[in-house]
C-alpha atoms as a PDB file:
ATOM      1  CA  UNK A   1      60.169 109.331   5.720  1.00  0.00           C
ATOM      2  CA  UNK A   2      60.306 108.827   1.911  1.00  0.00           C
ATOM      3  CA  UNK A   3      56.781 107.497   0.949  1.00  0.00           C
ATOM      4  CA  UNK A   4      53.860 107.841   1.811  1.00  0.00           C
ATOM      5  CA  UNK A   5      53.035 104.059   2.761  1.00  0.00           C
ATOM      6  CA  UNK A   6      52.464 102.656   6.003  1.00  0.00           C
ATOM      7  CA  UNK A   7      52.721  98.984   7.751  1.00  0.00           C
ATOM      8  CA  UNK A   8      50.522  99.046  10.444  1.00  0.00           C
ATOM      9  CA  UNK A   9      51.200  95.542  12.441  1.00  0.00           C
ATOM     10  CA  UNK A  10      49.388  93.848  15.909  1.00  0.00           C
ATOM     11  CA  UNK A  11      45.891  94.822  14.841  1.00  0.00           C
ATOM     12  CA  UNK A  12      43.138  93.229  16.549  1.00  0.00           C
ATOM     13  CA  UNK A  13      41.917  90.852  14.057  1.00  0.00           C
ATOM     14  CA  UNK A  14      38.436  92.227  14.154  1.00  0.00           C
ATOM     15  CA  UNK A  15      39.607  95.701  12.588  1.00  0.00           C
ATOM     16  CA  UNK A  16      38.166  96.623   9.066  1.00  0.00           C
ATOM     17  CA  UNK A  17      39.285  98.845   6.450  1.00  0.00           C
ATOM     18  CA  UNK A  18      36.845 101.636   7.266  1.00  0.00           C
ATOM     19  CA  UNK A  19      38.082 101.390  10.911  1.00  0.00           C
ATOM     20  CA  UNK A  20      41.894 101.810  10.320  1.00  0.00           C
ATOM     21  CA  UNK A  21      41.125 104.520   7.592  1.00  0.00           C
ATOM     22  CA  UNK A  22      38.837 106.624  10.136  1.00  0.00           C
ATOM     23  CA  UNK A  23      41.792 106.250  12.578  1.00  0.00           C
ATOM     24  CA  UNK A  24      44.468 107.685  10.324  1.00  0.00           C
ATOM     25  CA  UNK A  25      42.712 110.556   8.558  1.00  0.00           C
ATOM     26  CA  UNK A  26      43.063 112.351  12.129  1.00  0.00           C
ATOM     27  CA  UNK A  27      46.562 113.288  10.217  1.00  0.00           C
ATOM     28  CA  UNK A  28      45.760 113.516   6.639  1.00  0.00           C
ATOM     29  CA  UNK A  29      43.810 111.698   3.738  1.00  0.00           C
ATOM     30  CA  UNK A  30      43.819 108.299   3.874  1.00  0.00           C
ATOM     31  CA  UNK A  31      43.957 107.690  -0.053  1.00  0.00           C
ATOM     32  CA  UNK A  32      43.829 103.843   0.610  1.00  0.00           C
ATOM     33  CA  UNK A  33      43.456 101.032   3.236  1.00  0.00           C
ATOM     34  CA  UNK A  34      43.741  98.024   3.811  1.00  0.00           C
ATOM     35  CA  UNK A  35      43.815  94.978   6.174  1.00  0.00           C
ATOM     36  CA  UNK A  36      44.856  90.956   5.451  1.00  0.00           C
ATOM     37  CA  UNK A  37      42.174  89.355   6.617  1.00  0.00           C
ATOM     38  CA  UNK A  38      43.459  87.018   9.465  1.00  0.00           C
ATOM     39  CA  UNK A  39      46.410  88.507   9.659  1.00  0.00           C
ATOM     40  CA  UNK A  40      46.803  91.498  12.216  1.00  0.00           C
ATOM     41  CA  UNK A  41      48.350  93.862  10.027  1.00  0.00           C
ATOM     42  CA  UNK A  42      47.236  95.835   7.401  1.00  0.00           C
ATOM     43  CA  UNK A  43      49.169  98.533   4.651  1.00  0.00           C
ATOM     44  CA  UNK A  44      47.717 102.003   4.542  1.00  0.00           C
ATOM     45  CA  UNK A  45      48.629 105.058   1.703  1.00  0.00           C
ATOM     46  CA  UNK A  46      48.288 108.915   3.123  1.00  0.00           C
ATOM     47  CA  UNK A  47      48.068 111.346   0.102  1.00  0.00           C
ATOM     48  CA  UNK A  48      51.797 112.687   1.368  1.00  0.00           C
ATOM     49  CA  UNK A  49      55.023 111.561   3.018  1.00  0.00           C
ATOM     50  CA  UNK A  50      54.916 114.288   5.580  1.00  0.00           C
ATOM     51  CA  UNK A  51      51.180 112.909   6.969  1.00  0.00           C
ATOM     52  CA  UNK A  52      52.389 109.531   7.046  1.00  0.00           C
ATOM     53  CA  UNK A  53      55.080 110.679   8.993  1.00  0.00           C
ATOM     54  CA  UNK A  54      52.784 112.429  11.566  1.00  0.00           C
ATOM     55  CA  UNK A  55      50.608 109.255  11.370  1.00  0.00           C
ATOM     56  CA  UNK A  56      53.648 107.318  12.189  1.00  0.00           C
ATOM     57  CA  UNK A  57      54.402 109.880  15.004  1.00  0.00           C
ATOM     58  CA  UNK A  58      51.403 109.513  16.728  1.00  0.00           C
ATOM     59  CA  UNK A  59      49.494 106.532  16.591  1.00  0.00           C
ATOM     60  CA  UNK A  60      52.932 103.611  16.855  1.00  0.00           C
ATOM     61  CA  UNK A  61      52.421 102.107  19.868  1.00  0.00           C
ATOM     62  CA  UNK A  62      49.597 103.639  21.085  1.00  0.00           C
ATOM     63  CA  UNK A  63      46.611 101.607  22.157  1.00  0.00           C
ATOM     64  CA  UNK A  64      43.831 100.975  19.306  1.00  0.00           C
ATOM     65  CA  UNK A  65      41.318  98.243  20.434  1.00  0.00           C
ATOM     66  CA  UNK A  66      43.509  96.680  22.847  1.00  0.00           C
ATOM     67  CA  UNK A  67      46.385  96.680  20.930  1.00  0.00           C
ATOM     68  CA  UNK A  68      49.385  98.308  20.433  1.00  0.00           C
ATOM     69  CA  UNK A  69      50.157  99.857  16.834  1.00  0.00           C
ATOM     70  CA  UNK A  70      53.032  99.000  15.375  1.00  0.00           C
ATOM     71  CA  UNK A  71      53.766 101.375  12.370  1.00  0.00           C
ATOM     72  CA  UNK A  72      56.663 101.660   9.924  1.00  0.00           C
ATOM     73  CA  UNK A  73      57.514 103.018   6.755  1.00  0.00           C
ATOM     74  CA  UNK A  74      56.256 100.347   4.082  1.00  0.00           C
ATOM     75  CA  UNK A  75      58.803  98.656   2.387  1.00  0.00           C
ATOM     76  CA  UNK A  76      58.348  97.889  -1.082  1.00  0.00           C
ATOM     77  CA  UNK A  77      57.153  93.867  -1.807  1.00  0.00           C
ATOM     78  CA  UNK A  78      60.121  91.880  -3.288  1.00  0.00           C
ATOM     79  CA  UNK A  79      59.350  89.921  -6.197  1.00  0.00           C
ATOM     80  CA  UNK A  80      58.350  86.259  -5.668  1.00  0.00           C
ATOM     81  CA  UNK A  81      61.265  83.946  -6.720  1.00  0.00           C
ATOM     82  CA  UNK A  82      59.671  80.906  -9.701  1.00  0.00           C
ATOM     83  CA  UNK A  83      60.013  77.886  -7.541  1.00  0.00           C
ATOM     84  CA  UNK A  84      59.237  76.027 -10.384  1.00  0.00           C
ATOM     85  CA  UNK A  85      55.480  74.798  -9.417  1.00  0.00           C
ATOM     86  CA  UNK A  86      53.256  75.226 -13.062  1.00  0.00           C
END
């Protein structure tokens, strides 16, 4: 794993920043985290690569408020294309 940001997706939608933070600093310091509102996913920063990894490791797939994690490696947000709306 390159970075040290995560995608964490199928989160119940009534998971909160502290919640997903407390969950991940098992393996590491969670520098940042946070969830879309609404969404069921959320993006989530360890202070290093190899703690995201062991993040990654443990908790993908495994059962967190009656859902299963799905983590990756974040990838990095494309730019927006101008549609032309001013």
């Amino acid at each position: 794993m390159d970075g040290s940001k995560l995608y964490v997706g199928n989160l119940s939608y009534a998971v909160t920043n502290e919640e997903l933070k407390e969950l991940f600093s098992q393996y590491g310091e969670v520098k940042q985290a946070n969830v879309i509102e609404g969404k069921g996913f959320g993006f989530l920063e360890m202070s290093n690569p190899e703690d995201a990894e062991k993040a990654q490791k443990a908790l993908n797939g495994s059962d967190f408020k009656g859902r299963a994690l799905r983590i990756e490696e974040a990838k990095p947000q494309k730019p927006r294309q101008d549609r032309g709306y001013r």
